[in-house]
C-alpha atoms as a PDB file:
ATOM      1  CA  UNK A   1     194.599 296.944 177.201  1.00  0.00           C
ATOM      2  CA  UNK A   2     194.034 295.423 180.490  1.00  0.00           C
ATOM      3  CA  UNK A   3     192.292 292.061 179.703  1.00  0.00           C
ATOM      4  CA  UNK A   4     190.798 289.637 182.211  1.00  0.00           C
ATOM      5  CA  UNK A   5     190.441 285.992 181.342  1.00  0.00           C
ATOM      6  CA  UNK A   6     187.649 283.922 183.357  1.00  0.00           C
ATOM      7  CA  UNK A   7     188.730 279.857 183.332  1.00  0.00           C
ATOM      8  CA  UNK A   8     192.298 281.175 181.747  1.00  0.00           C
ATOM      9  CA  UNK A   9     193.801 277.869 182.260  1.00  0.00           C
ATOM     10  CA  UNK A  10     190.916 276.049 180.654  1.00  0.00           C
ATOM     11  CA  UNK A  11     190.886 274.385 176.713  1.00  0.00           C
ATOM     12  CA  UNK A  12     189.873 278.182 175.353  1.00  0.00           C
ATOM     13  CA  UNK A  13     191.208 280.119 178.468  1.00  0.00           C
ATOM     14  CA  UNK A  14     195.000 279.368 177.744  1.00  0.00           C
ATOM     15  CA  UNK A  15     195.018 280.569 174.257  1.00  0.00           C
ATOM     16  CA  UNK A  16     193.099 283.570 175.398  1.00  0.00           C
ATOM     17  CA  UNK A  17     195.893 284.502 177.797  1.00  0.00           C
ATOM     18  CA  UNK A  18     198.485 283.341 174.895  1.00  0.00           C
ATOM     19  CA  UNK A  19     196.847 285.643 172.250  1.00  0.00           C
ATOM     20  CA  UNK A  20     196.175 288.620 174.286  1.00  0.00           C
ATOM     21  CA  UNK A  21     199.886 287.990 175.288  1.00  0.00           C
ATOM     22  CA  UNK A  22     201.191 288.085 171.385  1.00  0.00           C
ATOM     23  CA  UNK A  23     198.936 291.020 170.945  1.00  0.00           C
ATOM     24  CA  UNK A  24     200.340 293.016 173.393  1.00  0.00           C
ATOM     25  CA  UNK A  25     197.899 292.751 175.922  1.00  0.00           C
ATOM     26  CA  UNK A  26     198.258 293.173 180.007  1.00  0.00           C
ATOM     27  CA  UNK A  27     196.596 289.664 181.432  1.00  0.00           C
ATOM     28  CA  UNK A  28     194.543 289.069 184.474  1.00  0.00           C
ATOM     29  CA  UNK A  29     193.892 285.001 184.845  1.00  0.00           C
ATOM     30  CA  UNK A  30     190.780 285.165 187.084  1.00  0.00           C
ATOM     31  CA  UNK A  31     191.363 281.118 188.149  1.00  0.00           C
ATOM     32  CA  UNK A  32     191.247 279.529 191.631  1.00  0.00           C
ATOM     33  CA  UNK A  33     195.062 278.657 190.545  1.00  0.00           C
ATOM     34  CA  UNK A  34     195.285 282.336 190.356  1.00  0.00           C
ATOM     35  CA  UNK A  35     193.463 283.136 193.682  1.00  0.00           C
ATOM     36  CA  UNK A  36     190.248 283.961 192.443  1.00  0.00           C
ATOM     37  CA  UNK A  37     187.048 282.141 193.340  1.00  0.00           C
ATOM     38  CA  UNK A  38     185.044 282.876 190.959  1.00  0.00           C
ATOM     39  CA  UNK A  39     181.790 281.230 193.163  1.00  0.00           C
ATOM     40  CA  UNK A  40     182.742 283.250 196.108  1.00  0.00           C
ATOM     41  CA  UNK A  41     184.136 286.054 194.658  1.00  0.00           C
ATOM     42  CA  UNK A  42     186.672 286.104 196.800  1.00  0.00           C
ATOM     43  CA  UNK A  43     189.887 287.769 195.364  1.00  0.00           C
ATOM     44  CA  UNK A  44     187.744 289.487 192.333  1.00  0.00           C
ATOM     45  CA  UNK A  45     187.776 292.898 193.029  1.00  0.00           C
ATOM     46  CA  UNK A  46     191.637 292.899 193.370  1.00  0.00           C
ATOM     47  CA  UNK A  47     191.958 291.279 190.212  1.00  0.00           C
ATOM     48  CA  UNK A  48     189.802 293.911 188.206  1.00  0.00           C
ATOM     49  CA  UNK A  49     191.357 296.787 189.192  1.00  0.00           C
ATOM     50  CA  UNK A  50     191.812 298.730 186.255  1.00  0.00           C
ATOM     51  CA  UNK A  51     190.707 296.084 183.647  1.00  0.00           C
ATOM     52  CA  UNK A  52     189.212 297.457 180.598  1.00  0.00           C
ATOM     53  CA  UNK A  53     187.238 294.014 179.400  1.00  0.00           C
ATOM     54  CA  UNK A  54     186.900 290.672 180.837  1.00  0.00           C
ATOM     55  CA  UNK A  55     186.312 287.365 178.650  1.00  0.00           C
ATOM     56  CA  UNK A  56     184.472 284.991 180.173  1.00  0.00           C
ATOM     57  CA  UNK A  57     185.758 281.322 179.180  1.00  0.00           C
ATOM     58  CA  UNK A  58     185.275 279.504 182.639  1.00  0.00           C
ATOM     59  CA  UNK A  59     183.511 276.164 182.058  1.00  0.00           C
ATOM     60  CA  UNK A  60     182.318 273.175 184.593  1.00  0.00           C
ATOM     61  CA  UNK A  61     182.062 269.368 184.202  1.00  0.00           C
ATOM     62  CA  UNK A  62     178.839 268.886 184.794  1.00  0.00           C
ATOM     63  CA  UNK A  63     176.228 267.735 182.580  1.00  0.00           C
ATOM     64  CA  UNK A  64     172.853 268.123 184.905  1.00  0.00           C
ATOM     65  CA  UNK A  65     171.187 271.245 183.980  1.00  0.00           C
ATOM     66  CA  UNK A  66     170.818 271.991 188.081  1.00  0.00           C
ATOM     67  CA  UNK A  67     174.496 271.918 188.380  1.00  0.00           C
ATOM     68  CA  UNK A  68     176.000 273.820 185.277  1.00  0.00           C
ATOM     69  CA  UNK A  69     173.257 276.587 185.376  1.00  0.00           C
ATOM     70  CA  UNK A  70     174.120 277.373 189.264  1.00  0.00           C
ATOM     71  CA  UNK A  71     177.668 277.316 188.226  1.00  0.00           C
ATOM     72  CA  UNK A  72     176.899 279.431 184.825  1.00  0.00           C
ATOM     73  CA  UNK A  73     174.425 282.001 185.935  1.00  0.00           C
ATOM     74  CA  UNK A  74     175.772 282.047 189.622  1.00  0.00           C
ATOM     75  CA  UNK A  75     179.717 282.590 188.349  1.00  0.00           C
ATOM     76  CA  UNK A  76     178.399 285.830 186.171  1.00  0.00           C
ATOM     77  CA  UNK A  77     176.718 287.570 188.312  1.00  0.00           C
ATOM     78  CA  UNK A  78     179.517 287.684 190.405  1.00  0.00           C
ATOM     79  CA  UNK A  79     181.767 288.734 187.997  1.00  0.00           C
ATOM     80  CA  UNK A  80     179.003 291.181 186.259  1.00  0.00           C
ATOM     81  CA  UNK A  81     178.841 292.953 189.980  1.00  0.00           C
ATOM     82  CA  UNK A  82     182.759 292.748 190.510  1.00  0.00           C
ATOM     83  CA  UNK A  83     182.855 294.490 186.900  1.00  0.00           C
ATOM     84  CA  UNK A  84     180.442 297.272 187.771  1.00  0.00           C
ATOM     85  CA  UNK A  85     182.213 298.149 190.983  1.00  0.00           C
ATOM     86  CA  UNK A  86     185.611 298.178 189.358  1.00  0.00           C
ATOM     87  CA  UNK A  87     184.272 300.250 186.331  1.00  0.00           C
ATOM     88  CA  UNK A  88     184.980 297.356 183.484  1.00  0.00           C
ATOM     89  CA  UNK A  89     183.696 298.636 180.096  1.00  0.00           C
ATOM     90  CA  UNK A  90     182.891 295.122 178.136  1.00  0.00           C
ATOM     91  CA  UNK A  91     182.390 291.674 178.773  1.00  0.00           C
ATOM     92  CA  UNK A  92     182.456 288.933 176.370  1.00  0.00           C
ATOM     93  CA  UNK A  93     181.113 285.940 177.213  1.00  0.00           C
ATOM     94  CA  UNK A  94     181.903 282.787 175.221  1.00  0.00           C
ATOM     95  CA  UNK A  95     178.663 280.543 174.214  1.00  0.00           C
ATOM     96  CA  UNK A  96     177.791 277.782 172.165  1.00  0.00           C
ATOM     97  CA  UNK A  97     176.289 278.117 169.041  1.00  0.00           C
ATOM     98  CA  UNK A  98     172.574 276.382 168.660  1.00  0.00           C
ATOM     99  CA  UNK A  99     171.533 276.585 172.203  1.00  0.00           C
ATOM    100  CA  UNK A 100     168.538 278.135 171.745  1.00  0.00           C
ATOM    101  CA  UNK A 101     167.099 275.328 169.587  1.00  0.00           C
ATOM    102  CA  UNK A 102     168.809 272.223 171.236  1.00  0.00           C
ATOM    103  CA  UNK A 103     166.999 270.641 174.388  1.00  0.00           C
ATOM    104  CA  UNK A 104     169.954 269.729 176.454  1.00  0.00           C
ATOM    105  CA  UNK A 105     170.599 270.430 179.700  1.00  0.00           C
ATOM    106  CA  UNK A 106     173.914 272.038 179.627  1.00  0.00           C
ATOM    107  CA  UNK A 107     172.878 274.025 176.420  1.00  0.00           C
ATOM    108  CA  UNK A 108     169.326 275.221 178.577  1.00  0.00           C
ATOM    109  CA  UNK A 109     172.163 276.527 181.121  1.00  0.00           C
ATOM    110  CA  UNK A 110     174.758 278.673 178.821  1.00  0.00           C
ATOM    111  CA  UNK A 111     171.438 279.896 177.398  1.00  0.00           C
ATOM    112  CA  UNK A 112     170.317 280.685 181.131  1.00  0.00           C
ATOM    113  CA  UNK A 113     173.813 282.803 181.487  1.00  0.00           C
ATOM    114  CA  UNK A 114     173.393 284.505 178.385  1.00  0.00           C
ATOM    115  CA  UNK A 115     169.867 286.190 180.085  1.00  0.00           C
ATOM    116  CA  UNK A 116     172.138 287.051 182.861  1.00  0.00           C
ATOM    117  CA  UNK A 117     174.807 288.883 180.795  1.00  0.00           C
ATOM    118  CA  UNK A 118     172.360 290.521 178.786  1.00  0.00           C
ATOM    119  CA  UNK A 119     170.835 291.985 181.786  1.00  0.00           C
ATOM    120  CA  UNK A 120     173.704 292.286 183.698  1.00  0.00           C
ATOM    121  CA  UNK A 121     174.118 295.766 183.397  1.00  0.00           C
ATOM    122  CA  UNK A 122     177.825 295.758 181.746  1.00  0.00           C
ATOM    123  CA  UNK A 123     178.030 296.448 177.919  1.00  0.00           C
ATOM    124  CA  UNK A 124     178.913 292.969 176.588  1.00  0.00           C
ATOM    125  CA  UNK A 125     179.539 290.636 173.314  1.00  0.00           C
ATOM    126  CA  UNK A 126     178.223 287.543 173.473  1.00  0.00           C
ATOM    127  CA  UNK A 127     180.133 284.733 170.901  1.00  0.00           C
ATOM    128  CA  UNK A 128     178.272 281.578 170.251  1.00  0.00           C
ATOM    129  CA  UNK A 129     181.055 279.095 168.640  1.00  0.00           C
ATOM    130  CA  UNK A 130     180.361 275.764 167.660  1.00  0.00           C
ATOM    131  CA  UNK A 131     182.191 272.313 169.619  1.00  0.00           C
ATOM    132  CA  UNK A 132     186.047 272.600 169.727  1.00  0.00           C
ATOM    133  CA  UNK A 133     188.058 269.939 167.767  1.00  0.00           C
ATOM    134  CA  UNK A 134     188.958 268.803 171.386  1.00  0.00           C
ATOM    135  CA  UNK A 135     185.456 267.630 171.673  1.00  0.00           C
ATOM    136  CA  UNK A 136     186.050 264.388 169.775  1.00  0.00           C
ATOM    137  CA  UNK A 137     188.137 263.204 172.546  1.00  0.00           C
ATOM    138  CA  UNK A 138     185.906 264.440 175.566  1.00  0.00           C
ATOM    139  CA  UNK A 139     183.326 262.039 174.107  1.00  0.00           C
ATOM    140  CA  UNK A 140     185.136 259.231 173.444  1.00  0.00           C
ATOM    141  CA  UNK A 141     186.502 259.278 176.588  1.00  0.00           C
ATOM    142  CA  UNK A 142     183.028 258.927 178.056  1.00  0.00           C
ATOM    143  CA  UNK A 143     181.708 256.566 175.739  1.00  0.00           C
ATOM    144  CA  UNK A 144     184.255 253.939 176.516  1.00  0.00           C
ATOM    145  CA  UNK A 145     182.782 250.123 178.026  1.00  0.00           C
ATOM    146  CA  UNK A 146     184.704 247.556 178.486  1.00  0.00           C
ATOM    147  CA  UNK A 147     187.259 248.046 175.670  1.00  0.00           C
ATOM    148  CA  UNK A 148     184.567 249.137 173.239  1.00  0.00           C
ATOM    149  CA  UNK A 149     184.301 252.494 172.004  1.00  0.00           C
ATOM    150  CA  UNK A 150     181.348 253.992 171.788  1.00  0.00           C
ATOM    151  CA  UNK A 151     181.021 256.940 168.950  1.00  0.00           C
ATOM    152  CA  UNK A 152     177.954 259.226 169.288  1.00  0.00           C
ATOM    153  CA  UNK A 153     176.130 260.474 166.052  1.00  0.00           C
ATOM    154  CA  UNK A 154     175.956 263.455 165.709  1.00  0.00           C
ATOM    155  CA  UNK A 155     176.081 266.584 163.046  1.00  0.00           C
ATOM    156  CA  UNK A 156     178.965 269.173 164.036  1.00  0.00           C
ATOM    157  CA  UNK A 157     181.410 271.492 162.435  1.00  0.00           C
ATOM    158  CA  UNK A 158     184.182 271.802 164.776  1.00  0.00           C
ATOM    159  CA  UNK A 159     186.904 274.884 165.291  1.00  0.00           C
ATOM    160  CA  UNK A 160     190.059 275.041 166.363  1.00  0.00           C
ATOM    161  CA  UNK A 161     189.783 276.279 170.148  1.00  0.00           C
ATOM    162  CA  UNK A 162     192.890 278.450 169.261  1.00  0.00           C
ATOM    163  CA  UNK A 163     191.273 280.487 166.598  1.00  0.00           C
ATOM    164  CA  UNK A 164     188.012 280.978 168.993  1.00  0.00           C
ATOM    165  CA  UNK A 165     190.557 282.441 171.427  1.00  0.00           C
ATOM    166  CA  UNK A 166     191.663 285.107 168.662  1.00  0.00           C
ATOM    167  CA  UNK A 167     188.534 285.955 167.789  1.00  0.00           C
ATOM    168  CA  UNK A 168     187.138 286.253 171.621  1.00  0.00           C
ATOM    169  CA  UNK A 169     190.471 288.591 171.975  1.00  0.00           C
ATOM    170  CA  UNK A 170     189.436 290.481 168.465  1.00  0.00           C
ATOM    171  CA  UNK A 171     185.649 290.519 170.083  1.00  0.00           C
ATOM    172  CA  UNK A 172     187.243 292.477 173.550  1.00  0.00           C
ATOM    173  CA  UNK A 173     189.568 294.911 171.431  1.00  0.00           C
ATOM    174  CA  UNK A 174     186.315 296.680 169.781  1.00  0.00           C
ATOM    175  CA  UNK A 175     183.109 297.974 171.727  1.00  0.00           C
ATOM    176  CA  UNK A 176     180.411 296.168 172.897  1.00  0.00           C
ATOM    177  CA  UNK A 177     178.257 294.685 170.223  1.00  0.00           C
ATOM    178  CA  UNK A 178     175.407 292.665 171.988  1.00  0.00           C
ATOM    179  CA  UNK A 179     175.389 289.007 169.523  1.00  0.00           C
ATOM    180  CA  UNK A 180     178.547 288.565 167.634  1.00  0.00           C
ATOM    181  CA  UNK A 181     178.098 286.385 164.464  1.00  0.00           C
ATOM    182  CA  UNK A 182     178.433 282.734 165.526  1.00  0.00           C
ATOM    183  CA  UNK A 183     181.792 281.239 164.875  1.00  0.00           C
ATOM    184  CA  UNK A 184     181.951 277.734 163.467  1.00  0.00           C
ATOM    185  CA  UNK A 185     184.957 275.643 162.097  1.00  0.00           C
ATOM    186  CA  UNK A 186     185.674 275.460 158.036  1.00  0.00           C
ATOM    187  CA  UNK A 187     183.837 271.981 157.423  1.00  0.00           C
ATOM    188  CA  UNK A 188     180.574 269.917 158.800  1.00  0.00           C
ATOM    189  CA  UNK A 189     181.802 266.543 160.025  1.00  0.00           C
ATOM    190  CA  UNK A 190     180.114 263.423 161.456  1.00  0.00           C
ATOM    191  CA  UNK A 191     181.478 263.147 165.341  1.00  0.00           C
ATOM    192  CA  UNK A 192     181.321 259.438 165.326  1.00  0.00           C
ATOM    193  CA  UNK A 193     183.922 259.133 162.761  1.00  0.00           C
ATOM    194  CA  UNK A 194     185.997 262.383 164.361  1.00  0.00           C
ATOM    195  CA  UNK A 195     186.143 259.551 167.265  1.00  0.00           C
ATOM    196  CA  UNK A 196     187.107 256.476 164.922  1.00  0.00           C
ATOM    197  CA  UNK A 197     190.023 258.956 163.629  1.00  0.00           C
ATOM    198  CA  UNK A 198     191.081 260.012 167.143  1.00  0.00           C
ATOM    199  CA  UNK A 199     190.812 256.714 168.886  1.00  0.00           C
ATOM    200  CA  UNK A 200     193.076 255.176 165.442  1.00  0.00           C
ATOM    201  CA  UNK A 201     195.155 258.054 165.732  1.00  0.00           C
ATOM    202  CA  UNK A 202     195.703 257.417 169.267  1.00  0.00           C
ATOM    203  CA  UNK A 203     196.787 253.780 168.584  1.00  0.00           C
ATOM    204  CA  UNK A 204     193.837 251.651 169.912  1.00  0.00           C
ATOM    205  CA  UNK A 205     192.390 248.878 167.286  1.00  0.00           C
ATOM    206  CA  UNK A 206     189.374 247.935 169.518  1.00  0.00           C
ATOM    207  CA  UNK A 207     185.853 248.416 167.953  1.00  0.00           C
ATOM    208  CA  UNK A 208     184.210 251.509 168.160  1.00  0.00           C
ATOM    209  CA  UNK A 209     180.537 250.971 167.279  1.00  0.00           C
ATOM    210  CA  UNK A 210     178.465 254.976 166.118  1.00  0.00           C
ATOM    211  CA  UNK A 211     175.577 254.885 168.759  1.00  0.00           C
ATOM    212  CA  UNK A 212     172.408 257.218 168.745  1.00  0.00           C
ATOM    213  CA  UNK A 213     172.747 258.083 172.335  1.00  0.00           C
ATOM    214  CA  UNK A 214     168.949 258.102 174.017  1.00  0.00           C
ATOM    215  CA  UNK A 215     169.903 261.701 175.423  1.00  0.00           C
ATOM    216  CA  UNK A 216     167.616 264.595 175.529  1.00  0.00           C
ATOM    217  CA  UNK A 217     168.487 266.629 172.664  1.00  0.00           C
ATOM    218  CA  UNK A 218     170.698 264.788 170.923  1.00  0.00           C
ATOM    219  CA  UNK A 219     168.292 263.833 168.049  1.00  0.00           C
ATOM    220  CA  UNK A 220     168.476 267.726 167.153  1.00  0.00           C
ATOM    221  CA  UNK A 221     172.068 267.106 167.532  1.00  0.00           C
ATOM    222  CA  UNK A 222     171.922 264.404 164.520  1.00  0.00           C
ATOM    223  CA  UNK A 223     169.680 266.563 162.353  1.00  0.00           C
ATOM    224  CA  UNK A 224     171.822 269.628 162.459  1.00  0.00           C
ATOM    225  CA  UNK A 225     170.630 272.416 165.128  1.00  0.00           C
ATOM    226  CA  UNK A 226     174.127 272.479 166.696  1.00  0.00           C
ATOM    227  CA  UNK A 227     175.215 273.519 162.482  1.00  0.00           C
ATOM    228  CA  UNK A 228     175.991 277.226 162.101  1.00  0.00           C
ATOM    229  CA  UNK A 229     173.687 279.178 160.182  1.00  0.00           C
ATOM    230  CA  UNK A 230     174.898 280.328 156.216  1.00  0.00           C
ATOM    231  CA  UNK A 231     175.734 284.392 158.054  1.00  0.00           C
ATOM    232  CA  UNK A 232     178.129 282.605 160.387  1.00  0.00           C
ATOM    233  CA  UNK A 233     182.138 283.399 160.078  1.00  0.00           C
ATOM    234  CA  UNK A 234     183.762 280.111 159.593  1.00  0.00           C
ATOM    235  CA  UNK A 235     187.728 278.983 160.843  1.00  0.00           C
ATOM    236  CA  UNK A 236     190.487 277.472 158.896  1.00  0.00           C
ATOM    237  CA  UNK A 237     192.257 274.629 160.842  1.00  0.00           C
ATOM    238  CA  UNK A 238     189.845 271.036 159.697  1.00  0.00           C
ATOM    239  CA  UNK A 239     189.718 268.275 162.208  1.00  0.00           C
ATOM    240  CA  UNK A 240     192.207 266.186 160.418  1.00  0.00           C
ATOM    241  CA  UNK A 241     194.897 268.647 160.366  1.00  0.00           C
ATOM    242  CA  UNK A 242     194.169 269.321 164.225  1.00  0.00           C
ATOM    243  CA  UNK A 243     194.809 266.005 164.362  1.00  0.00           C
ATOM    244  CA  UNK A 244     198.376 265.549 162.343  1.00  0.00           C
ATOM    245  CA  UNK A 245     199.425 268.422 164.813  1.00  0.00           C
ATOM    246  CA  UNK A 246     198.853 266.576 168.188  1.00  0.00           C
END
């Protein structure tokens, strides 16, 4: 197959390429790097030519629901039309799982994008996978004043981005399935001691203090809605031993 890999050099992106690589797989990296813009369009149409199915892994910084919805529902429906011109049969579109009960802005915008795939008028899987094991550190690296670190409370099973990447690469082998069972990690953990482990692990001894942050939707967060449901397939790699493999 002819695979397509939106935000292919991002945390997921890479070990897409990698394990539709190992599987045999032509790859397309559809990255500004890789001059495509995936805002603009420009260079899209090029890159699709004769793709068969395009996972969509691109991701933005941005935590404003204004900002990561544009970015969200404006970078698939440029791809979705790029896909119908060129003939692509499936699209799989990586999600997060829980964002249909969670309040939170970037969550209200990958929920936004899903609407736009699912009317988008290109047979598609949609994969909603709980937070990466690399999530720990994106959070702690926010949460850090003044040599304090701050750990957020929270309820999460994380997963191994590598083993989302084989299963978004599984997802694009087959046909088009709509909703994909949600994919979570093999244990539920408390994120403010996944960042006490990471920051230890990492060598600092300064405090780090488990906050409830005052953010909308992150008291679902503590109580669980960002927890896979019991019908949801589950990874193997834990946090810790993601962590003794850094």
């Amino acid at each position: 197959m002819r695979i397509a890999i939106a935000g292919g050099t991002g945390t997921v992106g890479r070990h897409i390429v990698e394990v539709a690589r190992e599987r045999g797989h032509e790859t397309v990296v559809l990255a500004r790097s890789a001059g495509v813009d995936l805002t603009t369009g420009a260079g899209l149409a090029a890159a699709l030519a004769g793709v068969d199915a395009v996972v969509d892994a691109a991701n933005v910084n941005a935590i404003d629901r204004e900002t990561a919805e544009r970015f969200f529902t404006g970078t698939s429906r440029t791809l979705l039309a790029a896909e119908r011109e060129a003939g692509v049969g499936h699209h799989v579109l990586l999600s997060i799982v829980g964002i249909d009960r969670i309040p939170y802005a970037y969550y209200e915008a990958k929920l936004a994008q899903e609407g736009v795939v699912e009317a988008g008028g290109v047979p598609y899987t949609i994969l909603r996978a709980t937070q990466f094991h690399e999530f720990a550190g994106q959070m702690a690296g926010r949460l850090r004043v003044a040599g304090i670190q701050l750990a957020a409370r929270m309820r999460t099973q994380p997963i191994a981005a590598r083993e989302v990447a084989e299963h978004l690469v599984a997802l694009a082998e087959g046909t088009p399935r709509g909703r994909a069972r949600d994919l979570a990690g093999p244990r539920e953990e408390q994120l403010a001691e996944l960042i006490r482990r990471l920051v230890r692990a990492e060598g600092r001894r300064g405090p780090v203090l488990p906050v409830s942050l005052p953010i909308r939707g992150m008291g679902e967060m503590r109580r669980g809605a960002a927890l896979p449901g019991p019908d949801a397939e589950l990874g193997r790699q834990t946090f810790a031993e993601w962590l003794a493999d850094r």
